[in-house]
Protein backbone atom coordinates (compact mmCIF):
# COMPACT_ATOMS: atom_id res chain seq x y z
CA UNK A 1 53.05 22.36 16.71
CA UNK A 2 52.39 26.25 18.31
CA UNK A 3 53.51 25.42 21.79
CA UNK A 4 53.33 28.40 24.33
CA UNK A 5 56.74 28.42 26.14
CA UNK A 6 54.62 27.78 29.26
CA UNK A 7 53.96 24.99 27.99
CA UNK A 8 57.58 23.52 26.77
CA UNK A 9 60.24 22.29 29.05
CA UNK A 10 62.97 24.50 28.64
CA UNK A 11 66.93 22.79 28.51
CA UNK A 12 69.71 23.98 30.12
CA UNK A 13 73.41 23.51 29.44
CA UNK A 14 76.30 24.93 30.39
CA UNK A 15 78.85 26.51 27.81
CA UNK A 16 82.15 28.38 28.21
CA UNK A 17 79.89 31.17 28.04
CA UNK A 18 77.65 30.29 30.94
CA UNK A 19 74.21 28.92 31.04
CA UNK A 20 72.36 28.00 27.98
CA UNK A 21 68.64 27.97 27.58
CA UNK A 22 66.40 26.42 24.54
CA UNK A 23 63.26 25.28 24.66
CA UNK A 24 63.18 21.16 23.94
CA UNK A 25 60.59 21.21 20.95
CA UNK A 26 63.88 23.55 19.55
CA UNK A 27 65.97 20.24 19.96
CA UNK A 28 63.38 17.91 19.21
CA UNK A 29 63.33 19.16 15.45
CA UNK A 30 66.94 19.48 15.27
CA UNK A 31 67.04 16.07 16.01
CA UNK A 32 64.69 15.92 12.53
CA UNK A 33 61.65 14.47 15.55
CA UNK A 34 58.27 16.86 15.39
CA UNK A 35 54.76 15.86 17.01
CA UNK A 36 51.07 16.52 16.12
CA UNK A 37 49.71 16.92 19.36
CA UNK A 38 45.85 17.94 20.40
CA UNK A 39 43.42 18.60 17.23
CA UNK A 40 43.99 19.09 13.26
CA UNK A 41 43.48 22.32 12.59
CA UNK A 42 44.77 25.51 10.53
CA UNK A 43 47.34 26.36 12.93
CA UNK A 44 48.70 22.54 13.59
CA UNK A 45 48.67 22.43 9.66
CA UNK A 46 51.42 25.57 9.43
CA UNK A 47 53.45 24.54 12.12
CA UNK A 48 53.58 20.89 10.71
CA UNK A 49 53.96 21.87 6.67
CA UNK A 50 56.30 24.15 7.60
CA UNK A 51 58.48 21.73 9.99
CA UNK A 52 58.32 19.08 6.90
CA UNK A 53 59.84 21.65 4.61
CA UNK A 54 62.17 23.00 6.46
CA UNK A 55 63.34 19.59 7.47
CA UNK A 56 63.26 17.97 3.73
CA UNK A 57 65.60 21.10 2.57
CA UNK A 58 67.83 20.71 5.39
CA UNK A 59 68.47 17.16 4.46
CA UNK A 60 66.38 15.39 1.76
CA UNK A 61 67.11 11.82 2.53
CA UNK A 62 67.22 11.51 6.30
CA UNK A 63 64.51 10.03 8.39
CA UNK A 64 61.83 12.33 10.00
CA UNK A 65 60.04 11.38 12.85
CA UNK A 66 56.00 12.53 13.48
CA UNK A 67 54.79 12.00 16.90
CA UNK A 68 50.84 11.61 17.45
CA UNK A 69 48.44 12.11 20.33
CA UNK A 70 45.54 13.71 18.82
CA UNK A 71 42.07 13.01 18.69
CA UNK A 72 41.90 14.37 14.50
CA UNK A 73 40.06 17.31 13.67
CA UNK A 74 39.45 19.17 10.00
CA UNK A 75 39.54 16.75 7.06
CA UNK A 76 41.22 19.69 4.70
CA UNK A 77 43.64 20.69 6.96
CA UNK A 78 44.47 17.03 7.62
CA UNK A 79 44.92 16.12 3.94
CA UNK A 80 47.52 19.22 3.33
CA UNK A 81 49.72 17.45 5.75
CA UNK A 82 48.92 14.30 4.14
CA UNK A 83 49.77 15.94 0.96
CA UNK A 84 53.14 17.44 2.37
CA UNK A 85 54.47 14.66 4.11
CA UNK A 86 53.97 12.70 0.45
CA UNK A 87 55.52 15.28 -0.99
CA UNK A 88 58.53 15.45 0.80
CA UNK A 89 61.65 13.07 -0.09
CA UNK A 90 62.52 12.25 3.42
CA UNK A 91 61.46 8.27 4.54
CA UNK A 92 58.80 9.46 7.31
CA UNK A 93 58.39 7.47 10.89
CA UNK A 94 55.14 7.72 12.44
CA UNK A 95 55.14 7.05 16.13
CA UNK A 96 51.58 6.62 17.90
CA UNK A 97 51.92 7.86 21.53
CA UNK A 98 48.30 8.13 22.98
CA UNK A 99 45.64 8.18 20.61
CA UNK A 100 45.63 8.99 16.73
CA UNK A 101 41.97 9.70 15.95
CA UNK A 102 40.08 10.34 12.61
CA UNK A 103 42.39 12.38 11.02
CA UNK A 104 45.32 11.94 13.10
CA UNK A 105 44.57 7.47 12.14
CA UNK A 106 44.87 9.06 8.06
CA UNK A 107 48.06 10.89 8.73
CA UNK A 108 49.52 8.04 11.46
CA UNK A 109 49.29 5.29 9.06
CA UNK A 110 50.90 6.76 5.70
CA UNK A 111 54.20 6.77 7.29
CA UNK A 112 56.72 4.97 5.99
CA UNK A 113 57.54 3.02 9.03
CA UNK A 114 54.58 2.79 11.29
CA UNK A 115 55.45 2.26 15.49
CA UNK A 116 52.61 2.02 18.16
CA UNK A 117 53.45 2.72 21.89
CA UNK A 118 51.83 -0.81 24.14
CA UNK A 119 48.94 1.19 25.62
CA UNK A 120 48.19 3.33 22.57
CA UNK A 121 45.25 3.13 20.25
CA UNK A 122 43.84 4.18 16.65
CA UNK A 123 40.55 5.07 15.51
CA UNK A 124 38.97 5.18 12.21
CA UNK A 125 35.67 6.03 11.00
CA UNK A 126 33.94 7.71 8.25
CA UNK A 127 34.03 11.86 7.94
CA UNK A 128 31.51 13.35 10.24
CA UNK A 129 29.42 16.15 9.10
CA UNK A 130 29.73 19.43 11.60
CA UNK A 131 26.80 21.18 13.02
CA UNK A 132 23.25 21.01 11.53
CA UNK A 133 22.32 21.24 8.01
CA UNK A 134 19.97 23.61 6.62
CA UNK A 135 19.37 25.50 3.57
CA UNK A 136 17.74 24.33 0.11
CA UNK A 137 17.33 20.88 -1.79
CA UNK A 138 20.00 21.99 -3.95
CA UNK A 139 22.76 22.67 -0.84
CA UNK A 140 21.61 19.92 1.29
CA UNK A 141 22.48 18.04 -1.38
CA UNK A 142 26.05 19.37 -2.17
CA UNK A 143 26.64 19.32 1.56
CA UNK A 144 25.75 15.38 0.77
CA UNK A 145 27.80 15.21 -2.20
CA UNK A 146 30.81 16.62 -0.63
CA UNK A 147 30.23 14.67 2.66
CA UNK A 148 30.25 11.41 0.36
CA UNK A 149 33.60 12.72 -1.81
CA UNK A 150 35.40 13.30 1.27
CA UNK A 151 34.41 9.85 2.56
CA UNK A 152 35.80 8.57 -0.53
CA UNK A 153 39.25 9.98 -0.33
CA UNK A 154 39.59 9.11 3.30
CA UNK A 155 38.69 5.26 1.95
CA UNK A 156 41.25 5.18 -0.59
CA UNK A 157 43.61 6.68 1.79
CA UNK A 158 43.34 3.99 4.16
CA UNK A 159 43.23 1.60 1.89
CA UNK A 160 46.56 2.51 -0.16
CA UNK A 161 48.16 2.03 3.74
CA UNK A 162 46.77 -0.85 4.89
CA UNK A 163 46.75 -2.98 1.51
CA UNK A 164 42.58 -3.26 2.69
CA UNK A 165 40.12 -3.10 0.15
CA UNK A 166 38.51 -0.22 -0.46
CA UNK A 167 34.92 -2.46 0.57
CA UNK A 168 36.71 -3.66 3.80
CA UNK A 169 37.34 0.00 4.79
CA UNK A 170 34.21 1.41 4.16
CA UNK A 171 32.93 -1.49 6.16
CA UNK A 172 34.89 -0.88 8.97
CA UNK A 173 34.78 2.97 9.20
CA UNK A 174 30.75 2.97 9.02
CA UNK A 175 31.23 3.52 13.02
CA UNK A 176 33.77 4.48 15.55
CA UNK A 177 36.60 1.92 15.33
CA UNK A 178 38.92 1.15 17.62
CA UNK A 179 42.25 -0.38 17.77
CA UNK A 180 44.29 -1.34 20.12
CA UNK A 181 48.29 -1.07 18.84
CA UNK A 182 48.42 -5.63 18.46
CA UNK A 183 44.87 -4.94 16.44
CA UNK A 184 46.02 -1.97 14.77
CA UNK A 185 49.04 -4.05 13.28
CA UNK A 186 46.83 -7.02 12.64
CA UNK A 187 44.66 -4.18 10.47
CA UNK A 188 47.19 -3.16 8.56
CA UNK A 189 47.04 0.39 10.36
CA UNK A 190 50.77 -0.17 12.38
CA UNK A 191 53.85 -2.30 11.59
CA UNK A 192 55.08 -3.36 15.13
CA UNK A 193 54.03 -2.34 18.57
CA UNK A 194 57.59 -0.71 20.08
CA UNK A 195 58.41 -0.28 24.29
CA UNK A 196 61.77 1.77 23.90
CA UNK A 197 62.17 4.59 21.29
């Protein structure tokens, strides 16, 4: 996550060499906890990878926490931290805190143990297609082909994680839908709805 250090609470402890000052997103990930906060995009997918890797050679067999409260954003960037956090060894805990959206549902859901705040929510649907389409038979109907690919791997993702089939999904995700965390477990989407961390 690229947090601006106007942004991040700073900590301060005292040493036997005075005053100590770190930001808390510094202590967060030493504490193996990380968060995918506002939109998937190039940027979020660095700072996540990266945090994965770093974490999985530190210690390949502990537990690393994601936190989410993002509304989703680009479908490639969101599947190479799909991809990473499959890759890695570590067991991975998802924690919803807000909203996980689109993307952000995709990458929620394929952790390994899957914990939903009371008031928060998940939202699935199918890929949507940015900005206007133009051009010739032939691209219009690549941009299709593509649109209807990615809509497929987004299916089977969901599916794999919430033992759906891959009908049910497609069903589902053919508009906006919205969980609340007691639906989302009912779904399949989150394995218990948690009110301490």
């Amino acid at each position: 996550m690229n947090i601006s250090s106007a942004d991040t609470p700073n900590i301060i402890k005292e040493s036997n060499r005075g005053y100590d000052t770190f930001r808390i997103v510094d202590k967060m990930l030493a504490d193996r906890e990380i968060a995918c906060i506002g939109p998937i995009d190039a940027a979020q997918t660095d700072s996540l990878c990266l945090q994965l890797r770093y974490l999985q050679k530190e210690d390949p067999a502990a537990e690393i926490t994601i936190f989410f409260n993002s509304p989703g954003g680009e479908v490639q960037s969101g599947l190479a931290i799909y991809d990473t956090m499959r890759a890695v060894s570590c067991p991975i805990r998802t924690v919803c805190l807000g909203m996980a959206g689109s993307m952000a549902a995709l990458l929620f859901i394929s952790g390994d143990q899957r914990d939903m705040l009371p008031h928060s929510r998940v939202m699935i649907h199918d890929p949507l297609l940015q900005g206007g389409v133009s051009g010739s038979a032939l691209e219009v109907k690549t941009i299709a082909d593509n649109l209807m690919r990615t809509r497929d791997i987004t299916a089977e993702i969901i599916a794999e994680h919430t033992g759906k089939t891959i009908d049910e999904v497609l069903e589902t995700t053919a508009h906006d839908a919205y969980f609340e965390a007691e639906e989302a477990v009912a779904y399949g989407l989150a394995d218990r709805v948690i009110r301490t961390f």
